[in-house]
C-alpha atoms as a PDB file:
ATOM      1  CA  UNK A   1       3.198   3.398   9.201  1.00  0.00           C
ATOM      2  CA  UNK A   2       5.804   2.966   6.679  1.00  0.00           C
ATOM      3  CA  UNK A   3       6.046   5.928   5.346  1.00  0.00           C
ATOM      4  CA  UNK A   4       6.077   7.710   8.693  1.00  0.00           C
ATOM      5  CA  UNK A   5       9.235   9.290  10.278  1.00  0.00           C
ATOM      6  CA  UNK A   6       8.265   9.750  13.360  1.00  0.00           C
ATOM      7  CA  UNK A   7      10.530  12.460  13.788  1.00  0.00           C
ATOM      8  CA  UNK A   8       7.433  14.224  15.806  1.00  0.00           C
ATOM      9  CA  UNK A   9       7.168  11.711  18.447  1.00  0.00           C
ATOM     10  CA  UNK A  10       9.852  12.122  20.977  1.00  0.00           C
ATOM     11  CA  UNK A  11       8.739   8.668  22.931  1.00  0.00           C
ATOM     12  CA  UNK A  12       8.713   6.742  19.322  1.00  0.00           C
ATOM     13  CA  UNK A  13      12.004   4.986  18.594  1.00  0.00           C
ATOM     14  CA  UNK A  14      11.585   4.854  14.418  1.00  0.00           C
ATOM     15  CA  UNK A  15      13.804   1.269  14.524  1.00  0.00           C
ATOM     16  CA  UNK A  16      10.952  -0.475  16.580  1.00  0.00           C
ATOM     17  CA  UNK A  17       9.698  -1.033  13.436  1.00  0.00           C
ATOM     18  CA  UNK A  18      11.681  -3.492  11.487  1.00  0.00           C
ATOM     19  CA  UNK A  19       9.355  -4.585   8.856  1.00  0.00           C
ATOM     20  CA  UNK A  20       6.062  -5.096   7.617  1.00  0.00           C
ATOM     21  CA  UNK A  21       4.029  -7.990   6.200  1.00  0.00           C
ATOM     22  CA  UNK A  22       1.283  -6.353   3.489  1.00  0.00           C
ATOM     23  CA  UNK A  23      -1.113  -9.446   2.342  1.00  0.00           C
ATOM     24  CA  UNK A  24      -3.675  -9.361  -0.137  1.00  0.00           C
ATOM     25  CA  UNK A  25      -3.977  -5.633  -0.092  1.00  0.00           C
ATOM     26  CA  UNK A  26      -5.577  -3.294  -2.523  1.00  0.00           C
ATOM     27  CA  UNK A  27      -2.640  -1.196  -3.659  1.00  0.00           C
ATOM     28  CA  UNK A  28      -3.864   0.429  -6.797  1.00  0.00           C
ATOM     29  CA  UNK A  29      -7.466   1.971  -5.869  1.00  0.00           C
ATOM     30  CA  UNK A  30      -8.429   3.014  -9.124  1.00  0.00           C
ATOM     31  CA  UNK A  31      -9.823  -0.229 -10.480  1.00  0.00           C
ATOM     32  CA  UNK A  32     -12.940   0.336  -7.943  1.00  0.00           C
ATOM     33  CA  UNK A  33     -13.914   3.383  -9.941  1.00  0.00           C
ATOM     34  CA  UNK A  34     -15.211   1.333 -12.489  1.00  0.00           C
ATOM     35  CA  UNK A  35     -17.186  -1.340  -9.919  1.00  0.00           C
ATOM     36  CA  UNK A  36     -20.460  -0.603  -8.306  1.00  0.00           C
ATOM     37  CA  UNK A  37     -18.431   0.242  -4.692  1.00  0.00           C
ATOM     38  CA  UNK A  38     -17.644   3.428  -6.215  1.00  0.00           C
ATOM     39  CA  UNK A  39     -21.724   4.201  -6.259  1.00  0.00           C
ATOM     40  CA  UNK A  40     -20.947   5.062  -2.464  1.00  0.00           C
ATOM     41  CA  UNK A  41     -17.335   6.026  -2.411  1.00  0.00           C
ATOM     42  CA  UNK A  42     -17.522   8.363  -5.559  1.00  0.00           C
ATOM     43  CA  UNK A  43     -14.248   8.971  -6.347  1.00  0.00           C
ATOM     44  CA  UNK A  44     -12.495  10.268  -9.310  1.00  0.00           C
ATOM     45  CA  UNK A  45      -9.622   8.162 -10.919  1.00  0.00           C
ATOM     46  CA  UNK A  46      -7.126  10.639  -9.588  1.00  0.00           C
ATOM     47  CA  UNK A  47      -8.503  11.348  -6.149  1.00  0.00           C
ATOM     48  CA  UNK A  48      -8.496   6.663  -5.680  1.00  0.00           C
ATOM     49  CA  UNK A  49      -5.010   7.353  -6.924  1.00  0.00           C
ATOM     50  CA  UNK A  50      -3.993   9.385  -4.756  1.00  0.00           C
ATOM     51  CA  UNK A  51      -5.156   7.231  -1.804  1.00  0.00           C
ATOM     52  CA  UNK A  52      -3.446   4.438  -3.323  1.00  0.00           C
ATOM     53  CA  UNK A  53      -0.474   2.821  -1.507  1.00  0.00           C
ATOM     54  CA  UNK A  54       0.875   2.388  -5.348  1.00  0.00           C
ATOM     55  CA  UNK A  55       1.300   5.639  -6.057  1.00  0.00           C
ATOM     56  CA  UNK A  56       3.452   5.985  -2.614  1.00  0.00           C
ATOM     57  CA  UNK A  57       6.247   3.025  -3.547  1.00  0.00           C
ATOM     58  CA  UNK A  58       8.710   4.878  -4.495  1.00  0.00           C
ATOM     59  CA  UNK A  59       8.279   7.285  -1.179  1.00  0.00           C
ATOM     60  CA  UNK A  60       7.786   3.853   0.425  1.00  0.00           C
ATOM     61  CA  UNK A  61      11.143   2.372  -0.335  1.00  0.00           C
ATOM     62  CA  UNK A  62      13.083   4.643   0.756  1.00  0.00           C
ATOM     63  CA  UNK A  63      11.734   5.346   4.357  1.00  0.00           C
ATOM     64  CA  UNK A  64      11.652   2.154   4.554  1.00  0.00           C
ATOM     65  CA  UNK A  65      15.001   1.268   3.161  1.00  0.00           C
ATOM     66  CA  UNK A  66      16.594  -0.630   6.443  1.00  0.00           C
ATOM     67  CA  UNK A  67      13.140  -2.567   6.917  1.00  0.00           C
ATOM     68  CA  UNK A  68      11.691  -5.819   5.603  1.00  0.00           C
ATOM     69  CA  UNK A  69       8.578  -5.898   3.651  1.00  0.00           C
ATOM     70  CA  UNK A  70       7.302  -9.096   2.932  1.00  0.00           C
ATOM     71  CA  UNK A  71       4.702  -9.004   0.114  1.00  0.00           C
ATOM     72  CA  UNK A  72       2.363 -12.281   0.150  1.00  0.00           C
ATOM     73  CA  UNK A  73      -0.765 -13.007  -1.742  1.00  0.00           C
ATOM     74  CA  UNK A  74      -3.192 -16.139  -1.843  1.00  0.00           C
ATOM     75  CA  UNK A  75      -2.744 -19.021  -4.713  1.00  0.00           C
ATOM     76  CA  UNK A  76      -6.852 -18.737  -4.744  1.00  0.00           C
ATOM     77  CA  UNK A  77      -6.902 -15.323  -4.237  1.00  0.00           C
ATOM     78  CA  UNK A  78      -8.890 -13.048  -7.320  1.00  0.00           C
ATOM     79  CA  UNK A  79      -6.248 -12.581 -10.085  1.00  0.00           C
ATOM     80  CA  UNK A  80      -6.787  -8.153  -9.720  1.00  0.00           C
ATOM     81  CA  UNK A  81      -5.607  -8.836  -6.041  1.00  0.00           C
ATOM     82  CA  UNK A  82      -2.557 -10.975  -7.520  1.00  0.00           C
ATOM     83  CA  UNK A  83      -1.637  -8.462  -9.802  1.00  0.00           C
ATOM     84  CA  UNK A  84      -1.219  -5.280  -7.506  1.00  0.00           C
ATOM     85  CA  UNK A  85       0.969  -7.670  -5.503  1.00  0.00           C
ATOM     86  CA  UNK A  86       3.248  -8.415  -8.213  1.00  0.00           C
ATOM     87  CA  UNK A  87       3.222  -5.016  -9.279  1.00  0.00           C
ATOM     88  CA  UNK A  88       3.692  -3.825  -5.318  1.00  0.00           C
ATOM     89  CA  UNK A  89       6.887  -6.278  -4.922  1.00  0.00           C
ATOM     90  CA  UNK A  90       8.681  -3.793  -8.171  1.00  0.00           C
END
């Protein structure tokens, strides 16, 4: 939703959205390539990267340049999930 325009919806007014709150999300998806959920998935390094909200932040913040985008992550939370936060939030 954040990176959408919306410039093909004529009933969609874009500033309805004001902001987004992303928690505990998987933003890099190239770590599970190397984990047994891949056995199912089967994706190359490049195709989970390209799927990845990461490799869209740049795209990211500048659609969504007059929103707020709150960024929150768990104190107990597994330290991979802490990480793409952190690295999410630059």
């Amino acid at each position: 939703m954040l990176m959408s325009s919306f410039s093909d919806y004529d009933a969609f007014d874009s500033e309805l959205i004001k902001g987004a709150v992303l928690v505990s999300g998987v933003f890099d998806v190239r770590p599970l390539t190397k984990t047994s959920t891949n056995d199912s998935l089967k994706l190359t390094e490049e195709e989970a990267w390209r799927l990845s909200p990461m490799s869209l932040v740049d795209d990211i913040a500048i659609q969504s340049r007059h929103r707020h985008i709150i960024i929150a992550v768990g104190e107990y939370d597994p330290p991979e999930f802490r990480r793409q936060s952190g690295e999410m939030e630059k």
